[in-house]
C-alpha atoms as a PDB file:
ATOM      1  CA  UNK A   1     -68.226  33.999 -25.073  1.00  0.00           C
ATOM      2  CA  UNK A   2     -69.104  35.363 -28.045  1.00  0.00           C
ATOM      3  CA  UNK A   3     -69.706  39.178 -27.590  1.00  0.00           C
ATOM      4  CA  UNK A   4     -73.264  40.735 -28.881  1.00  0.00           C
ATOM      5  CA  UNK A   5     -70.876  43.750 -30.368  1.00  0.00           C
ATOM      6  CA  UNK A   6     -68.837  40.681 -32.292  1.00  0.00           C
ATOM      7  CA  UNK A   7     -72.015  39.101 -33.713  1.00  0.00           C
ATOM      8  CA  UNK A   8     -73.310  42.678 -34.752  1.00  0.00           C
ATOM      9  CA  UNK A   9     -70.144  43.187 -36.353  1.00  0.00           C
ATOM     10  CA  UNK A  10     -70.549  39.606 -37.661  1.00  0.00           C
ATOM     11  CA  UNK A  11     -73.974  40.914 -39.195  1.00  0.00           C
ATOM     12  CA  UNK A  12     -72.756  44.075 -40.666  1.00  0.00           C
ATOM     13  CA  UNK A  13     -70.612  42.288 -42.690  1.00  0.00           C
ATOM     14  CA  UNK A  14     -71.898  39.440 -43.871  1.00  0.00           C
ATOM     15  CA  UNK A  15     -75.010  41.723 -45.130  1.00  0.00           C
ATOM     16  CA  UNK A  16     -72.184  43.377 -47.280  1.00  0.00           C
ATOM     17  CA  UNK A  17     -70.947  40.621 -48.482  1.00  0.00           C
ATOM     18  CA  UNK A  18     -74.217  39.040 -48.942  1.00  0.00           C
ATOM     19  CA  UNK A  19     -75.000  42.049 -51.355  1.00  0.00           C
ATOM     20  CA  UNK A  20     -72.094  42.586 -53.147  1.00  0.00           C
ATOM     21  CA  UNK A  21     -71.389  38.766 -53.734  1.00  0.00           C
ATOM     22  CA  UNK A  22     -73.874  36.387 -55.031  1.00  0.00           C
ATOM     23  CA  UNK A  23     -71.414  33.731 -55.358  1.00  0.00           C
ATOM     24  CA  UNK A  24     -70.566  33.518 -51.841  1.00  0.00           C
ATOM     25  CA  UNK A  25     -73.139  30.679 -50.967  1.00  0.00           C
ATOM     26  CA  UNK A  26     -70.917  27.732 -51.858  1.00  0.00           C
ATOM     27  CA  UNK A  27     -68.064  29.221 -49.484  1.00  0.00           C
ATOM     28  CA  UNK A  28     -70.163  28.901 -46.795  1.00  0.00           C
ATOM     29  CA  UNK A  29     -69.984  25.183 -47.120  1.00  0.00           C
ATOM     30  CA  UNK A  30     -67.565  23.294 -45.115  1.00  0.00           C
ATOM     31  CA  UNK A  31     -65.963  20.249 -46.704  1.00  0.00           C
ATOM     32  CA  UNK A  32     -65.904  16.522 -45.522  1.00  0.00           C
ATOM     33  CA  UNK A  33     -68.494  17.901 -42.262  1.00  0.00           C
ATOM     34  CA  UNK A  34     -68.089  15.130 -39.108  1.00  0.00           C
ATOM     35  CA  UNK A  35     -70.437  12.176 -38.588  1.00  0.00           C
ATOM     36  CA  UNK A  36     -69.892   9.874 -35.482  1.00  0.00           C
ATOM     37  CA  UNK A  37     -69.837   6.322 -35.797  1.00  0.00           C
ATOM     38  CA  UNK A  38     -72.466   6.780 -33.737  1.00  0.00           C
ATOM     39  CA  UNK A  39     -75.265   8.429 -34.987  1.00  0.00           C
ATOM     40  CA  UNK A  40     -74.229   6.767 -38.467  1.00  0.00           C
ATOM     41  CA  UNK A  41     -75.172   3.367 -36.703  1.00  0.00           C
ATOM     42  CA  UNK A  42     -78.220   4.448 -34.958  1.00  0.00           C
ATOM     43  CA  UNK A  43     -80.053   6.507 -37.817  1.00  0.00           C
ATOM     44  CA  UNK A  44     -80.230   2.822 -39.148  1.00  0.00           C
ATOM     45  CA  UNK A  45     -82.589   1.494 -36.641  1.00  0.00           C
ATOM     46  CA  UNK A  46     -85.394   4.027 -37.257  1.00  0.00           C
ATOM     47  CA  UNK A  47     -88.358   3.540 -39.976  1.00  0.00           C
ATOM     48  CA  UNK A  48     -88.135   5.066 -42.977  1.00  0.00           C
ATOM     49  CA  UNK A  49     -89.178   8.489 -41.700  1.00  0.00           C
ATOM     50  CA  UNK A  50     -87.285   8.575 -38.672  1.00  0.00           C
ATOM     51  CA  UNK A  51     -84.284   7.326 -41.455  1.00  0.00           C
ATOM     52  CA  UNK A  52     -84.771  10.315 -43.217  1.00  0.00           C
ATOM     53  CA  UNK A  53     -85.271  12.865 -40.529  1.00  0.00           C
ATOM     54  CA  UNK A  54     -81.641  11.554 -39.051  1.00  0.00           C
ATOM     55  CA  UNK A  55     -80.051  11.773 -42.569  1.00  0.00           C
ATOM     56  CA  UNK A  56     -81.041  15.377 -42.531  1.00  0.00           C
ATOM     57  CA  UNK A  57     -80.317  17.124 -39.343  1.00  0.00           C
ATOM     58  CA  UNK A  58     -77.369  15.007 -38.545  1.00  0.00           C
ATOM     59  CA  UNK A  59     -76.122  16.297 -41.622  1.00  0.00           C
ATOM     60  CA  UNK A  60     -76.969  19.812 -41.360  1.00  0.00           C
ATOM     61  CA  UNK A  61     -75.010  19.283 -37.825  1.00  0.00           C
ATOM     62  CA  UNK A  62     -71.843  17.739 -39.574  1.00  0.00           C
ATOM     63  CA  UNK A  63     -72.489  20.714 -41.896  1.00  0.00           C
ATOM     64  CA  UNK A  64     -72.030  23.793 -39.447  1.00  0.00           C
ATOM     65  CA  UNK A  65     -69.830  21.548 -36.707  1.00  0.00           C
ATOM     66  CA  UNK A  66     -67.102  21.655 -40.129  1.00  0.00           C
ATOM     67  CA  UNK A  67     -67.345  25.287 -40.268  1.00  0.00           C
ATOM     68  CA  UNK A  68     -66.304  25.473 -36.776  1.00  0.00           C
ATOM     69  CA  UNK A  69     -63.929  22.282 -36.255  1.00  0.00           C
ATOM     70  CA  UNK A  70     -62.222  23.257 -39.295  1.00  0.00           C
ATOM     71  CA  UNK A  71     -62.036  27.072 -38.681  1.00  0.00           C
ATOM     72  CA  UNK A  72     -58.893  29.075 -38.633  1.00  0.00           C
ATOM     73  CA  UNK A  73     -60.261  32.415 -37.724  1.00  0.00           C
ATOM     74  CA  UNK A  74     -63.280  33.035 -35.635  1.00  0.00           C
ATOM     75  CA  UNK A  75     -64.207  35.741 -37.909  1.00  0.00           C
ATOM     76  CA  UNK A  76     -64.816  34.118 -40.597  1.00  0.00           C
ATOM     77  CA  UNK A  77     -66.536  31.130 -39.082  1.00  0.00           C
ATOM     78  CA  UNK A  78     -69.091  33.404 -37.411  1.00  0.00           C
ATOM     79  CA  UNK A  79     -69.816  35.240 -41.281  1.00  0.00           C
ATOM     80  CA  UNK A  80     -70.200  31.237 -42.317  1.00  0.00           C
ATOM     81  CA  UNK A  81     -72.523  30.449 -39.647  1.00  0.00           C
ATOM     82  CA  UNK A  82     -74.123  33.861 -39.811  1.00  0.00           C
ATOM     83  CA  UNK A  83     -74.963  32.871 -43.151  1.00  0.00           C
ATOM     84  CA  UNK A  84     -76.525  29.259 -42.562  1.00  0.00           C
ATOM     85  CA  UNK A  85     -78.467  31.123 -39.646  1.00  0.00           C
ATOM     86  CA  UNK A  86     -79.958  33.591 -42.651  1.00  0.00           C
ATOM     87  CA  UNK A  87     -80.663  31.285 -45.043  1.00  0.00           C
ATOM     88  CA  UNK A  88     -82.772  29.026 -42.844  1.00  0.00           C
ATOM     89  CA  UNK A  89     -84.959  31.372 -42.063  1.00  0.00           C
ATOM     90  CA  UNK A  90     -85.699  32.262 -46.249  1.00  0.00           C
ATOM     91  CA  UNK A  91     -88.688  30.740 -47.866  1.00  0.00           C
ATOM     92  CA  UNK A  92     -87.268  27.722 -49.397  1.00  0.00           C
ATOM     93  CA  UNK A  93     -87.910  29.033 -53.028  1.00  0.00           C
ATOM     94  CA  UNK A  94     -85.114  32.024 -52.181  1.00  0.00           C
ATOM     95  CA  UNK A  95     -82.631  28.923 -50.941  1.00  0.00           C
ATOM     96  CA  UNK A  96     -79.244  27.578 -52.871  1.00  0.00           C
ATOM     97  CA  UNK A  97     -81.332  24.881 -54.667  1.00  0.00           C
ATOM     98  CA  UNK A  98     -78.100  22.774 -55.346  1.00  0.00           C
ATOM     99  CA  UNK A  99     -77.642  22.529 -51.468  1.00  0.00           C
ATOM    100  CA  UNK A 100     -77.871  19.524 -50.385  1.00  0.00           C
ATOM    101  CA  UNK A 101     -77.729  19.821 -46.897  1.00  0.00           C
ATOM    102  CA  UNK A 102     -80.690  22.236 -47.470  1.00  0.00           C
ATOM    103  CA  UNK A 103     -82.587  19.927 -50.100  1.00  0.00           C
ATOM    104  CA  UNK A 104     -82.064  17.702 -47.315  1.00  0.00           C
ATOM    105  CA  UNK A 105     -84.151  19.531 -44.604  1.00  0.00           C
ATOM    106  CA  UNK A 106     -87.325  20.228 -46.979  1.00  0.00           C
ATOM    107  CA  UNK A 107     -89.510  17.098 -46.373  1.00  0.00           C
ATOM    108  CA  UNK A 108     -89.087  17.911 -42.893  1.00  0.00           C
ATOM    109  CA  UNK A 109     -90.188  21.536 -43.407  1.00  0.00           C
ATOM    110  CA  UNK A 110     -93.386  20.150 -45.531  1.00  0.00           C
ATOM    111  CA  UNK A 111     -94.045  17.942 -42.404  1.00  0.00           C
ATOM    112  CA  UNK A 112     -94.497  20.891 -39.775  1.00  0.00           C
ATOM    113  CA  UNK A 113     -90.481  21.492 -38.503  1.00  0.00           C
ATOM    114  CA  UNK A 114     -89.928  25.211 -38.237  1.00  0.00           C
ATOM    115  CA  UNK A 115     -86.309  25.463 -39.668  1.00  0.00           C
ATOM    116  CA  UNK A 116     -85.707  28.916 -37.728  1.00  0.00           C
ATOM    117  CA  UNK A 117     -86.949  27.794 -34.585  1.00  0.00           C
ATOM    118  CA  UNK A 118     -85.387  24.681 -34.646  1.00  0.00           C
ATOM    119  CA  UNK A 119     -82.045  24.770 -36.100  1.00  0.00           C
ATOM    120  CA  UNK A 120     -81.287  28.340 -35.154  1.00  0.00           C
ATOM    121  CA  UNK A 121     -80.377  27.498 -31.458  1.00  0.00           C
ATOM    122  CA  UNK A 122     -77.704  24.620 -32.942  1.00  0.00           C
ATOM    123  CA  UNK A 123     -76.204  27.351 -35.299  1.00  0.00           C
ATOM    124  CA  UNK A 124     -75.618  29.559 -31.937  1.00  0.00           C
ATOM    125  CA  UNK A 125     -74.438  26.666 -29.988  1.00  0.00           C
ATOM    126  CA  UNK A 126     -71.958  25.778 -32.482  1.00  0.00           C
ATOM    127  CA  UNK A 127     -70.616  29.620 -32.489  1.00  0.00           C
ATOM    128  CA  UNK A 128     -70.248  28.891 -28.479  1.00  0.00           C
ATOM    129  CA  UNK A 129     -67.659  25.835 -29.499  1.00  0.00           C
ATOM    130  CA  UNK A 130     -65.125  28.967 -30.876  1.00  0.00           C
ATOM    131  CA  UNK A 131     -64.783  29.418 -27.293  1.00  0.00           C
ATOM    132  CA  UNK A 132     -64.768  26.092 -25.703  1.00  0.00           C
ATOM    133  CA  UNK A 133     -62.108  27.141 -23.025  1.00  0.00           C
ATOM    134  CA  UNK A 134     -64.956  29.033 -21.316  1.00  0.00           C
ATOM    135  CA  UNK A 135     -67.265  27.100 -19.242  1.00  0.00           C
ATOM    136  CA  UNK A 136     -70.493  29.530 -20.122  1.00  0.00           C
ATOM    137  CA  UNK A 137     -69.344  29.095 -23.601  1.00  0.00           C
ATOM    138  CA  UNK A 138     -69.811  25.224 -23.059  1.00  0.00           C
ATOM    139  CA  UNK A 139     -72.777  25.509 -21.317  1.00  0.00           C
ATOM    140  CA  UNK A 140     -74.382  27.506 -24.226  1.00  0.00           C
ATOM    141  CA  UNK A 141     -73.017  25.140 -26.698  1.00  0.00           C
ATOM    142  CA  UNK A 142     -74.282  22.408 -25.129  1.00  0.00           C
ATOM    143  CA  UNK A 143     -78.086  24.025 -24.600  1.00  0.00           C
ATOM    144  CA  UNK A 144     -78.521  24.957 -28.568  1.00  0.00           C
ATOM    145  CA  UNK A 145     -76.492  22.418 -30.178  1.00  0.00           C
ATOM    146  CA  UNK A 146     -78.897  19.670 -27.974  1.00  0.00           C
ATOM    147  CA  UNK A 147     -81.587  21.227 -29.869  1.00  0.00           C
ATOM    148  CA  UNK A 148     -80.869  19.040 -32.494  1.00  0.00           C
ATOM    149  CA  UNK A 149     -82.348  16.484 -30.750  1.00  0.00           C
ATOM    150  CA  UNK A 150     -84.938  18.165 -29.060  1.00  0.00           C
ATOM    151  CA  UNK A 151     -86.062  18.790 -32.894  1.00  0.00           C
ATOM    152  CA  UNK A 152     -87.189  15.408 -33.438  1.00  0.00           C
ATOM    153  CA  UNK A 153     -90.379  15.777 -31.040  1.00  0.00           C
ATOM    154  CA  UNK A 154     -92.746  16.727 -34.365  1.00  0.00           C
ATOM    155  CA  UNK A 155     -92.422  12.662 -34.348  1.00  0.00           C
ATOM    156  CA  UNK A 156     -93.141  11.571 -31.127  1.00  0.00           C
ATOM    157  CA  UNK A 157     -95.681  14.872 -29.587  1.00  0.00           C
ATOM    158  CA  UNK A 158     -96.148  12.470 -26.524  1.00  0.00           C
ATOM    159  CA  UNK A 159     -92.564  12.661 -25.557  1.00  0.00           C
ATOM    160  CA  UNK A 160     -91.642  15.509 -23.099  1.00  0.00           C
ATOM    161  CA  UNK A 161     -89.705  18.052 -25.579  1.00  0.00           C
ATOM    162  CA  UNK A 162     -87.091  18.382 -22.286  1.00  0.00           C
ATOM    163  CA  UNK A 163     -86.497  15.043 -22.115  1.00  0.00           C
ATOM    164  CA  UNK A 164     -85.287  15.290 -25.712  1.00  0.00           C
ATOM    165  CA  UNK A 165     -83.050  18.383 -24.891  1.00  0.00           C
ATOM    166  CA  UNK A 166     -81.691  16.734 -21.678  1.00  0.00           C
ATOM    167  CA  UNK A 167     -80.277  14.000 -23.558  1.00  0.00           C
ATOM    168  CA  UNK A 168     -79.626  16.529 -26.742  1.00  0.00           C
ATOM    169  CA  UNK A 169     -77.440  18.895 -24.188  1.00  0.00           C
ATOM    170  CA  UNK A 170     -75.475  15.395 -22.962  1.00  0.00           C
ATOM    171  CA  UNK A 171     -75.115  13.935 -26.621  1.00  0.00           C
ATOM    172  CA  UNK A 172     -73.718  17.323 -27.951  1.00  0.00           C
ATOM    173  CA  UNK A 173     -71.495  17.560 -25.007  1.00  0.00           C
ATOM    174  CA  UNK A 174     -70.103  13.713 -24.839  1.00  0.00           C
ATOM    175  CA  UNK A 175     -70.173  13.384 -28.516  1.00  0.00           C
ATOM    176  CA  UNK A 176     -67.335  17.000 -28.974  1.00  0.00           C
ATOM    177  CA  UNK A 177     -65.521  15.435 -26.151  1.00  0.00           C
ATOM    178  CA  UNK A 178     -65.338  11.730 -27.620  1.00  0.00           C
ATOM    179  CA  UNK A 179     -64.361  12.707 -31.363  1.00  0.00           C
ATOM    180  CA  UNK A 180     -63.659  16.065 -31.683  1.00  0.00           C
ATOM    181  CA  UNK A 181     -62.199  18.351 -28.839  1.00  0.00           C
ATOM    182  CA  UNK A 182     -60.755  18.696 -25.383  1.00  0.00           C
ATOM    183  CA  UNK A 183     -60.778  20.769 -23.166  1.00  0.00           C
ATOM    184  CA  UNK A 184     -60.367  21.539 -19.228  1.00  0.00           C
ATOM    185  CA  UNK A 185     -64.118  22.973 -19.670  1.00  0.00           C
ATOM    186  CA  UNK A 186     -65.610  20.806 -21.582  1.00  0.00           C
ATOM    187  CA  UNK A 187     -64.451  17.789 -19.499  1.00  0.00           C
ATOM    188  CA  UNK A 188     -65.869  19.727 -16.020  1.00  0.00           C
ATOM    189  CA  UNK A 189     -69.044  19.824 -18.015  1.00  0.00           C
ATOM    190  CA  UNK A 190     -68.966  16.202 -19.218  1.00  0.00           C
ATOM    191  CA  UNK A 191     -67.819  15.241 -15.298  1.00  0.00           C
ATOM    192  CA  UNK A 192     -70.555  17.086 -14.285  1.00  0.00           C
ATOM    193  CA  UNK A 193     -73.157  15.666 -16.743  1.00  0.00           C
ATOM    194  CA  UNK A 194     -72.466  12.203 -15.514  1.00  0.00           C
ATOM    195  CA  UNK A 195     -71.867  12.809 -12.228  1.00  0.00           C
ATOM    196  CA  UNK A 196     -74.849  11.005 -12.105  1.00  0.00           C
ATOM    197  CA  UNK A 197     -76.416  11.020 -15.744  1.00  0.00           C
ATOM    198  CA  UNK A 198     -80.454  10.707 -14.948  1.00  0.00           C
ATOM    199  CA  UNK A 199     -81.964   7.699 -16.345  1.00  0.00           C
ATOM    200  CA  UNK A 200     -82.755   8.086 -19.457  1.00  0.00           C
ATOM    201  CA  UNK A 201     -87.025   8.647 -20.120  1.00  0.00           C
ATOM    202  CA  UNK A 202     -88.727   5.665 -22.366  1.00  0.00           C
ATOM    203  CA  UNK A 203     -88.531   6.624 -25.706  1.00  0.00           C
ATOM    204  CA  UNK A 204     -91.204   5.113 -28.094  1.00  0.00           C
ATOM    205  CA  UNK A 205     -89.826   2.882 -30.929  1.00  0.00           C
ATOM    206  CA  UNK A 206     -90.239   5.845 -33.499  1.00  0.00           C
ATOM    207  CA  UNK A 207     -87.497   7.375 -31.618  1.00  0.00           C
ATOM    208  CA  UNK A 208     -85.274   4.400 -31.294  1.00  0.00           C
ATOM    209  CA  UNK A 209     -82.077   5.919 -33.144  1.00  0.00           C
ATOM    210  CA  UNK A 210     -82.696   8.762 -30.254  1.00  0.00           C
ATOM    211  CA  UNK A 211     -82.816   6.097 -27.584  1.00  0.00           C
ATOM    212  CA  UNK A 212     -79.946   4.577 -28.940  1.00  0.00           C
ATOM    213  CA  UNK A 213     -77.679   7.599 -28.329  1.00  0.00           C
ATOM    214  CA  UNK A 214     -79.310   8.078 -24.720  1.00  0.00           C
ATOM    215  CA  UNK A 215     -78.232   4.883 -24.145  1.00  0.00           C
ATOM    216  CA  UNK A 216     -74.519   5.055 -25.561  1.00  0.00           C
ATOM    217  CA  UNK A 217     -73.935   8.138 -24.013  1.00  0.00           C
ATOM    218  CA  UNK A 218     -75.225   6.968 -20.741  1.00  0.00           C
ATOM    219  CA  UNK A 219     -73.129   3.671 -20.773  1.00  0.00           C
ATOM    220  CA  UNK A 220     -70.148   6.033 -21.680  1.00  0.00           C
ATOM    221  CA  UNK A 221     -70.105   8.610 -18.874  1.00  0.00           C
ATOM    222  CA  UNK A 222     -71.338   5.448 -16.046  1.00  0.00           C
ATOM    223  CA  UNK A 223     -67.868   4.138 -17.027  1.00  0.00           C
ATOM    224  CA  UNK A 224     -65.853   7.175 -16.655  1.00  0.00           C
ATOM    225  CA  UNK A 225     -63.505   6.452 -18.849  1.00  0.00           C
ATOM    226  CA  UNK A 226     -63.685   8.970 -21.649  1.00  0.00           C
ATOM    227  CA  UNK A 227     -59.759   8.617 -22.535  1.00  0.00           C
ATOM    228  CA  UNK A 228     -60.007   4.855 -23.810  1.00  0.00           C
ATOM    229  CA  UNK A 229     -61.266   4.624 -27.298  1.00  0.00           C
ATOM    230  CA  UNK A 230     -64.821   4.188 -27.389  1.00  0.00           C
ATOM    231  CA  UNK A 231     -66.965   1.278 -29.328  1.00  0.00           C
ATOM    232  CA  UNK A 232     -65.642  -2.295 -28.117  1.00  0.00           C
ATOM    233  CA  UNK A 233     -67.519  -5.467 -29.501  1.00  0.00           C
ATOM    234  CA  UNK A 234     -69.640  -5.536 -26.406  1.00  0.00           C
ATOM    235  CA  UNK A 235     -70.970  -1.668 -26.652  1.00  0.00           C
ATOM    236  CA  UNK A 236     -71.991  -2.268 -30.320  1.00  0.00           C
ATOM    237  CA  UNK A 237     -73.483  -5.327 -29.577  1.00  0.00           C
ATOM    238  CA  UNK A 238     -75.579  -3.666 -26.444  1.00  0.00           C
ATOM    239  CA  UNK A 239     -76.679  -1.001 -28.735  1.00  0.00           C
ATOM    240  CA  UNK A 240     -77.840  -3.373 -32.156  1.00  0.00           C
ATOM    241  CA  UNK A 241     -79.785  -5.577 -29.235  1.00  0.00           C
ATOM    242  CA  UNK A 242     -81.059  -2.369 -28.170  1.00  0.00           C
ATOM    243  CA  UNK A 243     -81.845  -1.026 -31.585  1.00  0.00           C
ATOM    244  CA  UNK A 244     -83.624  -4.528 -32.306  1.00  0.00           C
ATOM    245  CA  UNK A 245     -85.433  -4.631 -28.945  1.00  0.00           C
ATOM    246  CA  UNK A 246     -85.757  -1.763 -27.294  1.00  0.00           C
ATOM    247  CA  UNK A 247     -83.896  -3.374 -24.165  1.00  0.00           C
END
């Protein structure tokens, strides 16, 4: 796991670099970030809000999963993600305007989502993945990155903000497994996860995209096969029935 000596080294010096280099926001971008076919087809089955609350933290997931699928040095992923972690926790006038990622997350911020408190726990989860060989290190990735989904419950208050991170910490750990990485950890903690899966709580329909995923992942891990390639004609078909119907 990742040390707290390494992340206050981390610290030191990206506050060095942070004020002896202006121009360093745009490196902290990672290019062509990760989207599952997924979460591409469920963020289609939610009203125009929900549409536009996917669009944006999905992204800003894609955008620091890149940083750390795509890393060649821990080091410097941690000063990338040290930086995202910073900057969501600025006022948004003292923000890389020309961010889109961050344009992105504003009309969520006008409608009440606390960027820090929200999105900081994914940051930290994804600086976990650097060490995915380490079952804490999975565990912990799986508990903050899942906060991505727990962050939709400013939409639905009546929903049970656990119920959104139970399925969150499953997604996050079935989605890494399914499209991006292996390994002997992370499939113990996927085993374990659906060894049974709970059912899934009753989402209401302005969190269908959400139920959506429950449902996919659930489906997935029931079968136990997570080394056949995923999304047959019937599993897309389930899921648009369930996207139309809630069934």
């Amino acid at each position: 796991m990742v040390s707290s000596l390494q992340r206050d080294v981390v610290t030191a010096i990206f506050t060095l670099i942070r004020r002896g280099f202006w121009w360093i926001a745009p490196l902290m971008q990672a290019s062509d970030p990760p989207v599952s076919p997924l979460v591409t087809l469920a963020s289609s089955y939610g009203d125009a809000q929900m549409r536009v609350w996917c669009q944006a933290l999905f992204a800003f997931d894609a955008q620091i999963a890149g940083i750390v699928l795509q890393a060649r040095e821990a080091m410097l992923a941690q000063i990338r993600l040290q930086w995202w972690h910073d900057v969501i926790g600025k006022p948004a006038s003292e923000r890389p305007s020309a961010n889109p990622v961050l344009a992105a997350l504003l009309p969520l911020e006008a409608q009440g989502l606390d960027l820090q408190a929200a999105l900081g726990p994914v940051i930290r989860g994804w600086e976990a993945a650097l060490e995915l060989e380490d079952a804490a290190a999975v565990a912990e990735f799986a508990e903050g990155r899942g906060a991505l989904i727990a962050a939709f419950h400013p939409l639905a208050p009546m929903v049970s903000r656990d119920d959104l991170a139970r399925i969150g910490r499953a997604w996050a750990l079935w989605d890494m497994a399914r499209f991006h990485r292996r390994t002997p950890a992370l499939d113990a903690a996927v085993k374990a996860a659906g060894d049974p899966m709970p059912a899934a709580p009753r989402l209401p329909r302005k969190l269908r995209p959400i139920s959506m995923i429950a449902r996919a992942v659930r489906l997935d891990f029931a079968q136990g096969q997570m080394d056949r390639p995923w999304g047959g004609p019937g599993v897309f078909l389930g899921l648009v029935w369930h996207g139309l119907t809630g069934r």
